[in-house]
Protein backbone atom coordinates (compact mmCIF):
# COMPACT_ATOMS: atom_id res chain seq x y z
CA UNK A 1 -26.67 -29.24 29.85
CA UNK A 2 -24.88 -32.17 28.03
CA UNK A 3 -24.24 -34.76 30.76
CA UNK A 4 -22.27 -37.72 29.24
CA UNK A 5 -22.46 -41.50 30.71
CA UNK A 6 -20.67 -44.13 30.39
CA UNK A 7 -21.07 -47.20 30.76
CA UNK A 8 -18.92 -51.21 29.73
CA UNK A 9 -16.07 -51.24 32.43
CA UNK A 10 -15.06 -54.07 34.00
CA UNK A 11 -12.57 -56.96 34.39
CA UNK A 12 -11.03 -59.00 31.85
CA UNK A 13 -7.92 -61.22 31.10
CA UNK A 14 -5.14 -59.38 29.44
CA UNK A 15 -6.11 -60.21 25.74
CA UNK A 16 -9.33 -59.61 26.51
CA UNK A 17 -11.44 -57.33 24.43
CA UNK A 18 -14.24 -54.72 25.83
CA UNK A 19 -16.59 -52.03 24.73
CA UNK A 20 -17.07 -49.29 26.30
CA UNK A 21 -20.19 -46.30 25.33
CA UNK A 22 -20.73 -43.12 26.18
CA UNK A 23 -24.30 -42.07 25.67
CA UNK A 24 -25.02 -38.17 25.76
CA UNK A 25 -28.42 -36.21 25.42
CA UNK A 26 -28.74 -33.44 22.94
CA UNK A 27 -30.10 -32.84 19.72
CA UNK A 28 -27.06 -31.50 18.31
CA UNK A 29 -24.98 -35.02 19.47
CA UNK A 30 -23.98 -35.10 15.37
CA UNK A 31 -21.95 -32.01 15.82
CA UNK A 32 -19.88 -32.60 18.98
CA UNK A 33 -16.49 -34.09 18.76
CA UNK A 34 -15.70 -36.62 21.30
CA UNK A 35 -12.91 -38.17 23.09
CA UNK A 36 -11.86 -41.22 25.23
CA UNK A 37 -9.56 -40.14 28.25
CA UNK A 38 -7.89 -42.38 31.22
CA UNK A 39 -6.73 -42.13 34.37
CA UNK A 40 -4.26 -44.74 35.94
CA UNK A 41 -3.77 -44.83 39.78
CA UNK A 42 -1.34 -41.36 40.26
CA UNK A 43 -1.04 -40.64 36.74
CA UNK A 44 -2.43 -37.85 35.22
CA UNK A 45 -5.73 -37.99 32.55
CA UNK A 46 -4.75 -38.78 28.69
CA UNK A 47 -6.34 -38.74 25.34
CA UNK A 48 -6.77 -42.27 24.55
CA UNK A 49 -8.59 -41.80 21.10
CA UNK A 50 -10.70 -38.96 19.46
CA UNK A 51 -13.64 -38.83 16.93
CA UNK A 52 -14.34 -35.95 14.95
CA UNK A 53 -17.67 -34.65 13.87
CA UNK A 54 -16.78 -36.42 10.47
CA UNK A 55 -15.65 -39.15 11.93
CA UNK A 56 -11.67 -38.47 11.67
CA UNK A 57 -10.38 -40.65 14.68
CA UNK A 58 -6.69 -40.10 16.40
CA UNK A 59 -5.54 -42.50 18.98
CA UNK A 60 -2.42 -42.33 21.04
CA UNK A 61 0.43 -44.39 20.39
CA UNK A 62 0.02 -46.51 23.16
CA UNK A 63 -3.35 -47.96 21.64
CA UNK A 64 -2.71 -47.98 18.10
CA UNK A 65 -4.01 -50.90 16.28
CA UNK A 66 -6.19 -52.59 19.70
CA UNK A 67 -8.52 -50.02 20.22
CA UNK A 68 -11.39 -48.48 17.96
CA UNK A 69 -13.46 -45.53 18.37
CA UNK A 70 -16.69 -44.93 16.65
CA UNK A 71 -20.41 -43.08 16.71
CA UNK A 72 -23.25 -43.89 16.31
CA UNK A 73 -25.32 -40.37 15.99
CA UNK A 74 -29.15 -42.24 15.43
CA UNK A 75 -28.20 -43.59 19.27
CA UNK A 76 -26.32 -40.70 20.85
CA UNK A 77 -23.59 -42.79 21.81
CA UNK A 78 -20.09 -43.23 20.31
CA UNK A 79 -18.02 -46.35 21.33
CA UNK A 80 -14.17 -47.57 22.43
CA UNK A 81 -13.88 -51.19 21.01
CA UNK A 82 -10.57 -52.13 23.12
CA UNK A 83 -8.85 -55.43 21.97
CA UNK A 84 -5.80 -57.32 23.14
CA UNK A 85 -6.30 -55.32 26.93
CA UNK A 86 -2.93 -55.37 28.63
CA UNK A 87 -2.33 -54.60 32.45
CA UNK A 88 -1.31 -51.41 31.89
CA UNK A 89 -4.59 -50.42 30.10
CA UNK A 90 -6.09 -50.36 33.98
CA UNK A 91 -7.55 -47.31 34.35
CA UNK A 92 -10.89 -44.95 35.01
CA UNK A 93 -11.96 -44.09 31.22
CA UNK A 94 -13.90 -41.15 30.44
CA UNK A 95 -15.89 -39.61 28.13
CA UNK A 96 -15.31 -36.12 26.65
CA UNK A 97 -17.93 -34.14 24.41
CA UNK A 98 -16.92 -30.90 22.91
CA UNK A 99 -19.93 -28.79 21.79
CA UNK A 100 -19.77 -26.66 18.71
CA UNK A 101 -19.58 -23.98 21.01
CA UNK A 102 -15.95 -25.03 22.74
CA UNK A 103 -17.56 -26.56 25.72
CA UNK A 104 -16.32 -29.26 27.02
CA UNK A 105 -18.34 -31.55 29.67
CA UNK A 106 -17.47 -34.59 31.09
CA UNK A 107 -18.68 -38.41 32.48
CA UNK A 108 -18.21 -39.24 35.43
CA UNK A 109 -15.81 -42.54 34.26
CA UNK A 110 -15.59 -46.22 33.97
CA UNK A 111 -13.59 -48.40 35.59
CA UNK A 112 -11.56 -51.12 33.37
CA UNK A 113 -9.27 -53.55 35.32
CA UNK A 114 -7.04 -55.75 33.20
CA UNK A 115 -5.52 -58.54 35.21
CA UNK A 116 -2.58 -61.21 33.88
């Protein structure tokens, strides 16, 4: 079973940057697409940014232009560079891995506070 951790929260300064990483086991980690999702305090999950098996990348609206995604398939692991955090980026982030197969499994999240 793919079990996906990960792992960077914390809390920074708005304008602060983190990076956040989501390691996964599996020899097949080159083929699954992956996503970054959040959670704010009663709001419901969104796609923050997605990374294809190519390494196409989408990112919603709200993140354009502050945050990165990226993979790194020799380490298992693909990455959310987040830049210029502002209060409203508080939120549990979590990792998403869809297998070739259409599974999808899920972390368990990190929590990133952003205070002003």
């Amino acid at each position: 079973q793919v079990q996906p951790v990960e792992s960077g929260g914390g809390l920074v300064q708005a304008g602060g940057s983190l990076r956040l990483a989501c390691a996964a086991s599996g020899s097949i980690f080159k083929l699954y697409a992956m996503g970054w999702h959040r959670q704010a305090p009663g709001e419901q999950r969104e796609l923050v940014a997605s990374i294809t098996i190519s390494s196409s990348t989408n990112y919603a609206d709200s993140v354009k232009g502050r945050f990165t995604v990226s993979r790194d398939n020799a380490k298992n692991t693909v990455y959310l560079q987040m830049n210029n955090l502002k209060p409203e980026d508080t939120a549990v982030y979590y990792c998403r891995i869809t297998t070739p197969f259409g599974m999808d499994y899920w972390g368990k999240g990190t929590l990133v506070t952003v205070f002003s």
